[in-house]
PDB file of N, CA and C in Angstrom:
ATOM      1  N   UNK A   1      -9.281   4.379   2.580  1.00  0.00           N
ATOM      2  CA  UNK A   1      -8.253   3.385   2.410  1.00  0.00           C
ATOM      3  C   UNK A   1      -7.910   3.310   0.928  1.00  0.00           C
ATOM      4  N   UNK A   2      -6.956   3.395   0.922  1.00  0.00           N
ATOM      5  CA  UNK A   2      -6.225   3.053  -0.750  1.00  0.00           C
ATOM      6  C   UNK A   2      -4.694   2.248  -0.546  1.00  0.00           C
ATOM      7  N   UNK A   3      -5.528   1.521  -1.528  1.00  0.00           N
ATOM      8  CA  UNK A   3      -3.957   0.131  -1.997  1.00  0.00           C
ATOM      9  C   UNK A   3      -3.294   0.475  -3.582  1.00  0.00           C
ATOM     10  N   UNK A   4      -1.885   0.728  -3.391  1.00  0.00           N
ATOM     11  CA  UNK A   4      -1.182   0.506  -4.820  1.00  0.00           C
ATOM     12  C   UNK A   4       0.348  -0.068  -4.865  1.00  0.00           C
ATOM     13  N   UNK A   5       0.861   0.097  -5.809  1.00  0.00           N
ATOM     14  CA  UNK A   5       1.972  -1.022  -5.937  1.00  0.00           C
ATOM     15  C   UNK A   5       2.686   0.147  -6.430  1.00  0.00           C
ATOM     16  N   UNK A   6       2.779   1.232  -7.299  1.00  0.00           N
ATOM     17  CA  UNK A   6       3.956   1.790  -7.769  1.00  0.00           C
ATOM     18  C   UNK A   6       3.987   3.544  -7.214  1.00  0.00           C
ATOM     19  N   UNK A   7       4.761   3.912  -8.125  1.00  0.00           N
ATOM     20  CA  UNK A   7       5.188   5.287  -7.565  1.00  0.00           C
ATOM     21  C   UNK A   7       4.106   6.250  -8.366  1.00  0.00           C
ATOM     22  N   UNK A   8       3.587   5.815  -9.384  1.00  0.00           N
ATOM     23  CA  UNK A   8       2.468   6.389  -9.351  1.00  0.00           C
ATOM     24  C   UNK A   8       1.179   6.711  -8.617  1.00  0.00           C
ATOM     25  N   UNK A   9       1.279   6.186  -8.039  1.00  0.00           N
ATOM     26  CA  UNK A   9       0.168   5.871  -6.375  1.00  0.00           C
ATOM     27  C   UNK A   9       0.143   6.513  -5.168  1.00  0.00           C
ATOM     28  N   UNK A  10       2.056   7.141  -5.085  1.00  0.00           N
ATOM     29  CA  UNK A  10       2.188   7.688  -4.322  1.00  0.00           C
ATOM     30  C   UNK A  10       1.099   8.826  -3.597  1.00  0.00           C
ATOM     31  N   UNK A  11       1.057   9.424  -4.590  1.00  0.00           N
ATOM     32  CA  UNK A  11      -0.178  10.900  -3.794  1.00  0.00           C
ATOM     33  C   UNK A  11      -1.438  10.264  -3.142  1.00  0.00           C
ATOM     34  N   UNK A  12      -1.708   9.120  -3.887  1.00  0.00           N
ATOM     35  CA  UNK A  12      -3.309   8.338  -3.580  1.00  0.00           C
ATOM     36  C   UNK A  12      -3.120   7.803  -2.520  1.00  0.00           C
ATOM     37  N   UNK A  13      -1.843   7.113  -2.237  1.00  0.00           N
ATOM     38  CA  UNK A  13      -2.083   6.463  -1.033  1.00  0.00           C
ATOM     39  C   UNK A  13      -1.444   7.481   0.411  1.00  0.00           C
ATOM     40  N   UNK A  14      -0.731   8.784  -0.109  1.00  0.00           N
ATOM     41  CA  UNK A  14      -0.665   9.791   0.803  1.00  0.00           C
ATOM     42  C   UNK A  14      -1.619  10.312   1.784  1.00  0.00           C
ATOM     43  N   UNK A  15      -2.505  10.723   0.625  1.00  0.00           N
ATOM     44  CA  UNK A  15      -3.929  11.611   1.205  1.00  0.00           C
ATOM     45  C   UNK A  15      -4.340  10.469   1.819  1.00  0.00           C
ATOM     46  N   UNK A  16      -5.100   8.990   1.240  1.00  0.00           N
ATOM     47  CA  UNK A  16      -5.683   8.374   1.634  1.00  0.00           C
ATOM     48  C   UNK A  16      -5.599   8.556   3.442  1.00  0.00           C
ATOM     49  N   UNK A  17      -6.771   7.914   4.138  1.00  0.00           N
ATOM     50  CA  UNK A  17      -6.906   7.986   5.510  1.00  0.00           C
ATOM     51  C   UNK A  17      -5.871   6.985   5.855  1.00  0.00           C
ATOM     52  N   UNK A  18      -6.044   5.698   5.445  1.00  0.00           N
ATOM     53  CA  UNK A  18      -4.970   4.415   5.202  1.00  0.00           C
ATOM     54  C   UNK A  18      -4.343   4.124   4.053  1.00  0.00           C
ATOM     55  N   UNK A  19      -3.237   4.195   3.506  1.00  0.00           N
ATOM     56  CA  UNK A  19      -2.434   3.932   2.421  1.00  0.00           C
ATOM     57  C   UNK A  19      -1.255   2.765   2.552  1.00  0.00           C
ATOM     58  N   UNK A  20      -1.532   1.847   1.528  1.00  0.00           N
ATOM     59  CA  UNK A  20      -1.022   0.619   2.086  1.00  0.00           C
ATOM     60  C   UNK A  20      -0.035   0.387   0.196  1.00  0.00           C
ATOM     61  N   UNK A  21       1.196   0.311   0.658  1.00  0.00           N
ATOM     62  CA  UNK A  21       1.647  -0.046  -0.737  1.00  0.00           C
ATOM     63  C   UNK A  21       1.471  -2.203  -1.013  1.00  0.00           C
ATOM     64  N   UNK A  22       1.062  -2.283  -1.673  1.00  0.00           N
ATOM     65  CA  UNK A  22       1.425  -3.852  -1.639  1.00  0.00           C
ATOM     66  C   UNK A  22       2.209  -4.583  -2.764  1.00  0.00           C
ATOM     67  N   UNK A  23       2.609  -4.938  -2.187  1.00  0.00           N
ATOM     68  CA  UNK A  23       4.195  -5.511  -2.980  1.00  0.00           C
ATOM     69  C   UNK A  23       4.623  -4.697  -4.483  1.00  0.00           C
ATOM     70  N   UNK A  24       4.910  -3.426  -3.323  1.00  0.00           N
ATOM     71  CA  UNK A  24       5.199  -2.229  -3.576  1.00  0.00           C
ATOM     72  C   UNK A  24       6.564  -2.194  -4.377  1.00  0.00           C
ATOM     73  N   UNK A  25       6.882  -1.243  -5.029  1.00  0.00           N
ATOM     74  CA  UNK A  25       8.212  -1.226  -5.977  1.00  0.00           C
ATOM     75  C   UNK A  25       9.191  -0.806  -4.434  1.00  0.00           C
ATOM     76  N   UNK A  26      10.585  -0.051  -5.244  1.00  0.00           N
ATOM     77  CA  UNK A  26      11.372   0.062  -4.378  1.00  0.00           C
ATOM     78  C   UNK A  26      11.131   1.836  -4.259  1.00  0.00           C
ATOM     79  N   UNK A  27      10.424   2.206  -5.468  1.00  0.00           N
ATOM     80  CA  UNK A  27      10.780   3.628  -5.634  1.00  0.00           C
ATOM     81  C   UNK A  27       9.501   4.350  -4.736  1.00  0.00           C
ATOM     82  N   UNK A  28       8.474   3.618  -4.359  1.00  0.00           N
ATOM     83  CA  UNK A  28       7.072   3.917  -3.066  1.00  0.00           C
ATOM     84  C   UNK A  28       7.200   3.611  -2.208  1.00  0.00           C
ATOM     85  N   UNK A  29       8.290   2.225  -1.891  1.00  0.00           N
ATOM     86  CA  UNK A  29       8.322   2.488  -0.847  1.00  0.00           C
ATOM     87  C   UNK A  29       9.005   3.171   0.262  1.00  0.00           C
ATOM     88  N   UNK A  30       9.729   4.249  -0.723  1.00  0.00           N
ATOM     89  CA  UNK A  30      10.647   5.173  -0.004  1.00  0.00           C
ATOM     90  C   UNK A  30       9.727   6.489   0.373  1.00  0.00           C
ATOM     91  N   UNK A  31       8.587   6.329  -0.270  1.00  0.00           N
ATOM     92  CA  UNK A  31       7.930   7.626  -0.199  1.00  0.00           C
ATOM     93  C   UNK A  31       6.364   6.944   0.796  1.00  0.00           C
ATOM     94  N   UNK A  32       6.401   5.645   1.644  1.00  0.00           N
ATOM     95  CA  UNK A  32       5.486   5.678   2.040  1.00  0.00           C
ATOM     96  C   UNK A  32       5.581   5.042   3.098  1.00  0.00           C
ATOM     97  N   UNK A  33       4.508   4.981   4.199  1.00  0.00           N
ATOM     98  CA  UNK A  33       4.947   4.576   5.756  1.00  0.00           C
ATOM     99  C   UNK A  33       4.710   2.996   5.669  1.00  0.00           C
ATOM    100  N   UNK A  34       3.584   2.411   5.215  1.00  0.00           N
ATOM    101  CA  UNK A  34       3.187   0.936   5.042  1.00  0.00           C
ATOM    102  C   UNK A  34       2.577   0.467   3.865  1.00  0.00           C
ATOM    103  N   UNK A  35       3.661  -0.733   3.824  1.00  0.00           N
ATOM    104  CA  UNK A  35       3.471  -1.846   2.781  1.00  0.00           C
ATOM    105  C   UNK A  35       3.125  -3.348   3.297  1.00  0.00           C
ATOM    106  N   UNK A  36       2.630  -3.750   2.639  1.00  0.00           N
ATOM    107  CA  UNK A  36       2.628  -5.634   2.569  1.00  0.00           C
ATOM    108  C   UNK A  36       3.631  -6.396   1.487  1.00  0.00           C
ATOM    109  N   UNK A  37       4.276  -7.069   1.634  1.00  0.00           N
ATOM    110  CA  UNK A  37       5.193  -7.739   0.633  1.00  0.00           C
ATOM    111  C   UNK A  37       5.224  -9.488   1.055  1.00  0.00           C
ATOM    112  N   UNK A  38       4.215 -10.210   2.001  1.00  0.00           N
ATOM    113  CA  UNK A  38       4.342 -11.403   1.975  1.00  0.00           C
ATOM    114  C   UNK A  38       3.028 -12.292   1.825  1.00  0.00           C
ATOM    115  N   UNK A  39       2.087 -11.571   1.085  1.00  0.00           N
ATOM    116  CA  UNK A  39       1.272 -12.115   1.499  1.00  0.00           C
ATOM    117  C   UNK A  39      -0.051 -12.082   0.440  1.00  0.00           C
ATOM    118  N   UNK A  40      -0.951 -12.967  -0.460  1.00  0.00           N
ATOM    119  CA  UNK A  40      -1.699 -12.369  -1.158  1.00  0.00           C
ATOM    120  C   UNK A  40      -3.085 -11.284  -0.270  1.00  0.00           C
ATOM    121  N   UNK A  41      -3.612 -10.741  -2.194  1.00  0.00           N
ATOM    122  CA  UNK A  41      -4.195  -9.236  -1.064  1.00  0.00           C
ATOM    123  C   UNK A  41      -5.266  -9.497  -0.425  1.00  0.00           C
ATOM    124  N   UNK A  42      -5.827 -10.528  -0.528  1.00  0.00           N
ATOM    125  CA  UNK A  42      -6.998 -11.181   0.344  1.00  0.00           C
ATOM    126  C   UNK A  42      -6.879 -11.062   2.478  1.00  0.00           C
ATOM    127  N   UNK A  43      -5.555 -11.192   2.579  1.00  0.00           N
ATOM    128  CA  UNK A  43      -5.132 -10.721   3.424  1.00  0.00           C
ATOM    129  C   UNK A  43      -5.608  -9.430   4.166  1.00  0.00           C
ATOM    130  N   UNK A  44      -5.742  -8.733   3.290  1.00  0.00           N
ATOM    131  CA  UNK A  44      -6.378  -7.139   3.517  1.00  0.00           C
ATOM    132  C   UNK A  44      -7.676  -7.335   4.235  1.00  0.00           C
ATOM    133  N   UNK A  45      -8.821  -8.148   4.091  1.00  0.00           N
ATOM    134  CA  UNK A  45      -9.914  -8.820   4.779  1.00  0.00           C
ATOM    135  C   UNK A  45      -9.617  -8.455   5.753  1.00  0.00           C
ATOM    136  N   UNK A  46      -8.766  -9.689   6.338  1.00  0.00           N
ATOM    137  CA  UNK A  46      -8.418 -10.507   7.636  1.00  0.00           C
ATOM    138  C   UNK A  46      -8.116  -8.601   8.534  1.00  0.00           C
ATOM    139  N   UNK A  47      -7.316  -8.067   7.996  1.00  0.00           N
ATOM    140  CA  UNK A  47      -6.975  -7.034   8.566  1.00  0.00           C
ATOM    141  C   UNK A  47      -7.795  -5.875   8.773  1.00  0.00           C
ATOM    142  N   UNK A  48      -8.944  -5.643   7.649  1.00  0.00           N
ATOM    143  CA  UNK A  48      -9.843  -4.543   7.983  1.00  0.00           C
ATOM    144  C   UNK A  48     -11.525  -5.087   7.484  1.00  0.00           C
ATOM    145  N   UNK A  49     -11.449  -6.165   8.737  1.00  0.00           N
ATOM    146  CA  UNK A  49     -12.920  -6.438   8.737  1.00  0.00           C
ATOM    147  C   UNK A  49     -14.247  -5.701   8.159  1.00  0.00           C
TER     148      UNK A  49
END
């Protein structure tokens, strides 16, 4: 699992098994399948116990 926010991240959160942009720019999230944008990252918990 890997979390990042910009387009530098892109490759990291590619390979990663799970790649999660979070409140991600505009320019990753064109290059990636899932983001979070409402929510702080504590959230991430709740989601991967």
């Amino acid at each position: 699992m890997a979390i990042g926010d910009g387009a530098n991240d892109s490759l990291m959160l590619n390979e990663a098994g799970i790649g999660i942009g979070f409140h991600a720019k505009e320019g990753l999230k064109k290059q990636i399948v899932n983001w979070i944008d409402f929510a702080p990252m504590d959230v991430l918990l709740f989601l991967f116990p």
